[in-house]
C-alpha atoms as a PDB file:
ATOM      1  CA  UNK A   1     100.122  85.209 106.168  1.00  0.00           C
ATOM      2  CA  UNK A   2      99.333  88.879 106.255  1.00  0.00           C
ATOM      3  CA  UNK A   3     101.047  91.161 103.243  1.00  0.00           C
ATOM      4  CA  UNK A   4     100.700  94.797 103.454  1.00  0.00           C
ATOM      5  CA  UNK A   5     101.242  97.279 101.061  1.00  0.00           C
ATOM      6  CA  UNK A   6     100.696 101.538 101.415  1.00  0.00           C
ATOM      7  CA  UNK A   7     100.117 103.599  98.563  1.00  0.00           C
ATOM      8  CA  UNK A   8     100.871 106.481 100.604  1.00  0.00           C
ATOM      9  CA  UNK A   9     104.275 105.214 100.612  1.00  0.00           C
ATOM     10  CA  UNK A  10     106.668 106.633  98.434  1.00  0.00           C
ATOM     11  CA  UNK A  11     108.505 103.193  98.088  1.00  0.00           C
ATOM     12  CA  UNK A  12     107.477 101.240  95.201  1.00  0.00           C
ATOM     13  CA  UNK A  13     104.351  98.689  95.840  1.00  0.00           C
ATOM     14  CA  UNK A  14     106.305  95.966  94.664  1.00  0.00           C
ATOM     15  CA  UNK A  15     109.083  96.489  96.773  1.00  0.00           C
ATOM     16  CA  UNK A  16     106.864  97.091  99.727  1.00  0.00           C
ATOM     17  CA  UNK A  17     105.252  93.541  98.597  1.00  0.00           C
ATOM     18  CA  UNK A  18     108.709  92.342  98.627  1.00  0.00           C
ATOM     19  CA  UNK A  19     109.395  93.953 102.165  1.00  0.00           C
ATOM     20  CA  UNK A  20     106.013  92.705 103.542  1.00  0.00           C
ATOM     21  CA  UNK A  21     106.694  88.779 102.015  1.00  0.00           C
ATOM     22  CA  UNK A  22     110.492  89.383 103.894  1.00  0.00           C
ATOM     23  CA  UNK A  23     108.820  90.102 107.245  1.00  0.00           C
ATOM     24  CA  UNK A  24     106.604  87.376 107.518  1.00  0.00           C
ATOM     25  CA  UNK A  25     109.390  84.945 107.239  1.00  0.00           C
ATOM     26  CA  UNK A  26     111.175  86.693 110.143  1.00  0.00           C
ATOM     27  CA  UNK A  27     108.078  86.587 112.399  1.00  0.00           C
ATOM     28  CA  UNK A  28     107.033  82.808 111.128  1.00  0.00           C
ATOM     29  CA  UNK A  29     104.423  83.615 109.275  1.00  0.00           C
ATOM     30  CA  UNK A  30     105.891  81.805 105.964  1.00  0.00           C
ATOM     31  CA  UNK A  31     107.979  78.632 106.253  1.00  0.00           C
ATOM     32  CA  UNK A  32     111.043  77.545 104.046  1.00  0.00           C
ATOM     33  CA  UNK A  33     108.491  74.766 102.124  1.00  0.00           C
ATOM     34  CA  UNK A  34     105.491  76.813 101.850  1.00  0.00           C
ATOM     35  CA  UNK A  35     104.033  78.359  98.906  1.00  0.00           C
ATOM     36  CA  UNK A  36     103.096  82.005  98.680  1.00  0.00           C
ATOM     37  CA  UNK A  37      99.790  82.808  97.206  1.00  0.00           C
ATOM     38  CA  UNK A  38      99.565  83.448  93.657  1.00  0.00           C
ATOM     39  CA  UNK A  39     100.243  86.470  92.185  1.00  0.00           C
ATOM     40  CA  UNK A  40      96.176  86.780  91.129  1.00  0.00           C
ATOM     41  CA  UNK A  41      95.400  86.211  94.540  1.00  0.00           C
ATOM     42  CA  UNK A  42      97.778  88.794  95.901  1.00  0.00           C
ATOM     43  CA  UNK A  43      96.508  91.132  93.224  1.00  0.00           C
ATOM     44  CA  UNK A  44      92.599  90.794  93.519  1.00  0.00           C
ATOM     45  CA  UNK A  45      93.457  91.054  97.535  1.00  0.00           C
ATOM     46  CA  UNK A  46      95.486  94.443  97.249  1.00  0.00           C
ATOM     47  CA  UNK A  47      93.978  95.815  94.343  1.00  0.00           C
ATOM     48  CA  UNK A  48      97.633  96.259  92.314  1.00  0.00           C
ATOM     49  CA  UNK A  49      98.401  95.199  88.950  1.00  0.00           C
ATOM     50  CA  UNK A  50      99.266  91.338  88.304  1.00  0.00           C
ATOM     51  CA  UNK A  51     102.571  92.702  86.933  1.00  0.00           C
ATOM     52  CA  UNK A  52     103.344  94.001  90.431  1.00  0.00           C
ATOM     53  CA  UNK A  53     102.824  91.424  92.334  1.00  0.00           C
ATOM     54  CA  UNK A  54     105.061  89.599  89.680  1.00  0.00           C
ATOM     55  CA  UNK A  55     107.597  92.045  90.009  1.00  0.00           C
ATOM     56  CA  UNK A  56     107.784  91.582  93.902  1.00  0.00           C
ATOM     57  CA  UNK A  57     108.420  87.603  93.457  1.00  0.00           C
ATOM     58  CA  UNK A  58     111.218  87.636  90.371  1.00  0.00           C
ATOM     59  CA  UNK A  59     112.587  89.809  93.183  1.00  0.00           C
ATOM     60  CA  UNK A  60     112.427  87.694  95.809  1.00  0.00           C
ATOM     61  CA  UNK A  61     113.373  84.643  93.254  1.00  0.00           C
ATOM     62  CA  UNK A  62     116.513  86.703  92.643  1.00  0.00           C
ATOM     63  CA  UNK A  63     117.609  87.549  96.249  1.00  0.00           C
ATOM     64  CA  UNK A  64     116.985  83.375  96.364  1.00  0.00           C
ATOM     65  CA  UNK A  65     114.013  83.654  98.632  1.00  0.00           C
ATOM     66  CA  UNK A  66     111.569  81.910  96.325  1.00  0.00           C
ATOM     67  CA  UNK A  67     111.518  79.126  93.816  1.00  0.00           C
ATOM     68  CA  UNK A  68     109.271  80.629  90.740  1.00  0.00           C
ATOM     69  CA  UNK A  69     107.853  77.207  88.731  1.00  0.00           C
ATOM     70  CA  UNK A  70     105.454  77.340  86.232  1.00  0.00           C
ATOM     71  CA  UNK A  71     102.176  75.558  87.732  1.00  0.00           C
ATOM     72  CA  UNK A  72     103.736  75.104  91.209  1.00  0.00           C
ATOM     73  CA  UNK A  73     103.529  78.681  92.246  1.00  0.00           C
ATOM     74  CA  UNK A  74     106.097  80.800  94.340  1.00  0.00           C
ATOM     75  CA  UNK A  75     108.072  78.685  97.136  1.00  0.00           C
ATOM     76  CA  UNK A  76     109.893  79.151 100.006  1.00  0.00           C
ATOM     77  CA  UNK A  77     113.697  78.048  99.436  1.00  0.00           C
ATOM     78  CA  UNK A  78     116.289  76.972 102.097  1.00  0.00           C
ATOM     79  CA  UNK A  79     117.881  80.066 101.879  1.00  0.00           C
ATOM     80  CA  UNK A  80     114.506  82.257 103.370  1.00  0.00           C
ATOM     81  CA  UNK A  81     115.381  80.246 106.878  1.00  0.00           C
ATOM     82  CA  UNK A  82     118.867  82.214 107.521  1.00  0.00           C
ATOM     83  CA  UNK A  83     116.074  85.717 107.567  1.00  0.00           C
ATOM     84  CA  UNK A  84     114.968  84.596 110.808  1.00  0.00           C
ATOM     85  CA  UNK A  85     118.537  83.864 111.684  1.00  0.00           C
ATOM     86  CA  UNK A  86     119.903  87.213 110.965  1.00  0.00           C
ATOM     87  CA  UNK A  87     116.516  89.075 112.383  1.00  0.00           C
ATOM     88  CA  UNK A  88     117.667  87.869 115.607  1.00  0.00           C
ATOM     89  CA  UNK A  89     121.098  89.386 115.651  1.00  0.00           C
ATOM     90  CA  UNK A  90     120.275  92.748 114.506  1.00  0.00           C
ATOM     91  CA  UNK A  91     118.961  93.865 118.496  1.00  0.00           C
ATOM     92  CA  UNK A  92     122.333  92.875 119.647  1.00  0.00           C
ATOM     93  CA  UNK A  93     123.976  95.682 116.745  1.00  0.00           C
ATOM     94  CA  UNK A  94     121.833  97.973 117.423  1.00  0.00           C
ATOM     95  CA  UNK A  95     122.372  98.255 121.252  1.00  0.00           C
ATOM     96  CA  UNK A  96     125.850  98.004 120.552  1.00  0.00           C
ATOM     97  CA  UNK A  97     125.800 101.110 118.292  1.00  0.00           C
ATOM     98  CA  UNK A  98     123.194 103.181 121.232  1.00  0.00           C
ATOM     99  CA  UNK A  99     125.941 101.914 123.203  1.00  0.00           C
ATOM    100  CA  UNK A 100     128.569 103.885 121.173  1.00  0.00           C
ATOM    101  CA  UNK A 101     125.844 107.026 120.319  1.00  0.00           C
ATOM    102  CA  UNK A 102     125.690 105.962 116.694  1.00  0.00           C
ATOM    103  CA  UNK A 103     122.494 106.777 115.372  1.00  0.00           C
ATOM    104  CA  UNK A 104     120.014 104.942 113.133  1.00  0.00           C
ATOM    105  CA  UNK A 105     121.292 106.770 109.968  1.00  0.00           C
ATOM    106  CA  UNK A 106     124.782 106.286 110.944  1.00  0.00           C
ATOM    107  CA  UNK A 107     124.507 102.694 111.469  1.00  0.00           C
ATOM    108  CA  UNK A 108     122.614 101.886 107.997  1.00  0.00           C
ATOM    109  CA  UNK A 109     125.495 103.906 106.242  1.00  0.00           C
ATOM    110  CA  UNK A 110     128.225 101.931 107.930  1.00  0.00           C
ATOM    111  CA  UNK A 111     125.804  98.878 107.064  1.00  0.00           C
ATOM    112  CA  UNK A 112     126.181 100.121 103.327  1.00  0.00           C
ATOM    113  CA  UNK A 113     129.518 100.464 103.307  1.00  0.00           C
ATOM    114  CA  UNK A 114     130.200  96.943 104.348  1.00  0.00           C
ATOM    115  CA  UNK A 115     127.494  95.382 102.275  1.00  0.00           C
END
């Protein structure tokens, strides 16, 4: 498992931890099962605060990605497995809106609007 962070970025590191956790259950990198390094790991590794690397999981705990328990760690729930799922689909949209000359922006908005 390979999480990135830039702190060129203007998006916050621990949503880009978040992001970064996110895309390596769509490419298979993390399982529904496994367990996510710890937060000190992940910290010492990127060289960001503990508290962001905390702040990325109770994210991902709260979007029902992760199970936090105290002593087992961060782990992958059921729920991570529809990511993959839903990965999958979004080619299909997108053609669909080149198809119809929507545009990237126009397409997230709509996507907004729905959500």
């Amino acid at each position: 498992m390979l999480l990135r962070i830039d702190p060129a970025s203007a998006a916050p590191l621990f949503e880009q931890l978040a992001a970064s956790v996110r895309t390596e259950l769509v490419r298979g990198g993390i399982r529904v099962g496994d367990r996510l390094p710890s937060a000190k790991e992940v910290a010492a590794a990127l060289d960001v605060n503990l508290h962001t690397v905390l702040r990325a999981y109770q994210s991902l705990r709260d979007e029902g990605v992760v199970d936090l328990r105290r002593g087992r760690g961060a782990v992958v729930t059921d729920r991570a497995a529809g990511y993959a799922d839903l990965h999958r689909e979004i080619p299909q949209l997108v053609e669909h809106a080149k198809a119809l000359g929507i545009g990237p922006a126009a397409l997230a908005a709509m996507i907004k609007e729905v959500y």
